[in-house]
Protein backbone atom coordinates (compact mmCIF):
# COMPACT_ATOMS: atom_id res chain seq x y z
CA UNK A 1 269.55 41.44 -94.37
CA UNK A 2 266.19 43.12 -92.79
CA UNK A 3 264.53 45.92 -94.27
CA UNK A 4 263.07 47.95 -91.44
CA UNK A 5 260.78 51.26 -92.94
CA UNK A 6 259.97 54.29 -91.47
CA UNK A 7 256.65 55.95 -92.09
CA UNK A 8 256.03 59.53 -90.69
CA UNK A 9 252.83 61.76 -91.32
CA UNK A 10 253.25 64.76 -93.29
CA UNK A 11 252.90 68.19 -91.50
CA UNK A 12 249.51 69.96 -92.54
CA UNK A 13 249.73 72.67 -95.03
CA UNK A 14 248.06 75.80 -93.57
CA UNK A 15 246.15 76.42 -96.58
CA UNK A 16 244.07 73.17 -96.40
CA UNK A 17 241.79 72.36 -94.21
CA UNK A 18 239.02 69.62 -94.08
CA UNK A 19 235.30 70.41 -94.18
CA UNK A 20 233.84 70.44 -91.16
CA UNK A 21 230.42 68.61 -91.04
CA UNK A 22 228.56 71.71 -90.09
CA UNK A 23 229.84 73.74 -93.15
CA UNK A 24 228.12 70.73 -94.69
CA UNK A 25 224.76 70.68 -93.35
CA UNK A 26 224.80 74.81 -94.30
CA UNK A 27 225.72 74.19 -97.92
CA UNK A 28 222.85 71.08 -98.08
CA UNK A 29 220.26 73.72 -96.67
CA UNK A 30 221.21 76.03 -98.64
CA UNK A 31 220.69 74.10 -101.87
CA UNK A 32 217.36 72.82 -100.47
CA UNK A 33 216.30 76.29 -100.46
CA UNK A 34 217.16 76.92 -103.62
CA UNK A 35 215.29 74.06 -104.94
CA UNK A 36 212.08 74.89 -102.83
CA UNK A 37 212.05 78.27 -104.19
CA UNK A 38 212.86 77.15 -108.08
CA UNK A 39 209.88 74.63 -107.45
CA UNK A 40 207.49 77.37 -105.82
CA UNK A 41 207.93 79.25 -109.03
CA UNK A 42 207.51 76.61 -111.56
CA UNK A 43 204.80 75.27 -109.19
CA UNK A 44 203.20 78.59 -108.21
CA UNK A 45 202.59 77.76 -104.70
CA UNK A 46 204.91 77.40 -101.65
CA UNK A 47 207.35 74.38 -101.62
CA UNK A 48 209.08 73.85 -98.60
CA UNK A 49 212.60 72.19 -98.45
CA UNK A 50 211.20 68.97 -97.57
CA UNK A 51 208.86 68.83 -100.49
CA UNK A 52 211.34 69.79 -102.57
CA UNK A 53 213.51 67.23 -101.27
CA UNK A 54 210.83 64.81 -102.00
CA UNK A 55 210.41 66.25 -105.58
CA UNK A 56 213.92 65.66 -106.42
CA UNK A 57 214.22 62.32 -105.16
CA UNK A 58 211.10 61.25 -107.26
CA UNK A 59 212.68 63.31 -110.80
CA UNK A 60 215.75 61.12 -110.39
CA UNK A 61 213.93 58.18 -109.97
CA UNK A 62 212.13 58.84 -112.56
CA UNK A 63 215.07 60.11 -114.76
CA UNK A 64 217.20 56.18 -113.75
CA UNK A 65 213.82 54.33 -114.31
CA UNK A 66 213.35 55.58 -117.94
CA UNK A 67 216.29 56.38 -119.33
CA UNK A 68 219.04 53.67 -119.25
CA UNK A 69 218.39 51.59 -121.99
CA UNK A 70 220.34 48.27 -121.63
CA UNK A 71 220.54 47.34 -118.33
CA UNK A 72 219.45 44.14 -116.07
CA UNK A 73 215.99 43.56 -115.68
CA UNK A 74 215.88 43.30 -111.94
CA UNK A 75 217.38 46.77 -111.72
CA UNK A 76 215.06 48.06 -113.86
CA UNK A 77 212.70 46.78 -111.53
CA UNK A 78 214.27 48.30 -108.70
CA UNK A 79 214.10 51.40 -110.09
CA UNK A 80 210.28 50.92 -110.79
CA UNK A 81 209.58 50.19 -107.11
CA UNK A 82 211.51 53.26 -106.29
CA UNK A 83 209.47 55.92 -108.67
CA UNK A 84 206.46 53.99 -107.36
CA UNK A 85 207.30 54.60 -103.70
CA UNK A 86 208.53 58.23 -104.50
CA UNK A 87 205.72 58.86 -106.15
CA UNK A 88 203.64 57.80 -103.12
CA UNK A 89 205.51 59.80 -100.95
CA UNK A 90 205.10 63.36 -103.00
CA UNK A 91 200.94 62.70 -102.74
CA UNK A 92 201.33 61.79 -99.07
CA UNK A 93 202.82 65.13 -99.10
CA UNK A 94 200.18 66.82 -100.14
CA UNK A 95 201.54 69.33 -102.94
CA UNK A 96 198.66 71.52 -104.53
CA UNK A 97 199.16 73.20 -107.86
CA UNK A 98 197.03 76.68 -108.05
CA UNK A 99 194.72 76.36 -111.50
């Protein structure tokens, strides 16, 4: 005896839709900005969302380089090489802190 299946695609529901990639990009500027400003204050001089894209990017390396305690040594060092080259990108950037 064969066993023949049909599969058929549910209808949409009208209540779900997906994200569009646009409605994306907003929300990830949005948050940018609202990093560059939290840094501008803690900083006390203009971040832009670039920097603070930068910033971030060095805190979590920073934050996966130091704080897992048992885990390989080669991705220890991987993280190392990471802070060191996000570190090297925030001074190419040029961020100035007001005395």
């Amino acid at each position: 005896m064969k066993k023949e299946m049909t599969l058929t695609a549910a209808p949409e529901s009208r209540g779900a839709q997906p994200i569009s990639a646009t409605k994306t990009v907003v929300a990830v500027r949005r948050a940018m900005a609202a990093a560059a400003r939290a840094y501008s204050r803690v900083l006390g001089t203009e971040v832009s969302a670039r920097q603070a894209a930068r910033l971030l990017n060095t805190q979590a390396a920073f934050v996966l380089t130091v704080f897992p305690t048992e885990c390989p040594l080669a991705l220890r060092a991987a993280c190392m090489v990471w802070l060191v080259a996000a570190l090297r990108g925030c001074r190419r950037l040029g961020i100035k802190v007001e005395e």
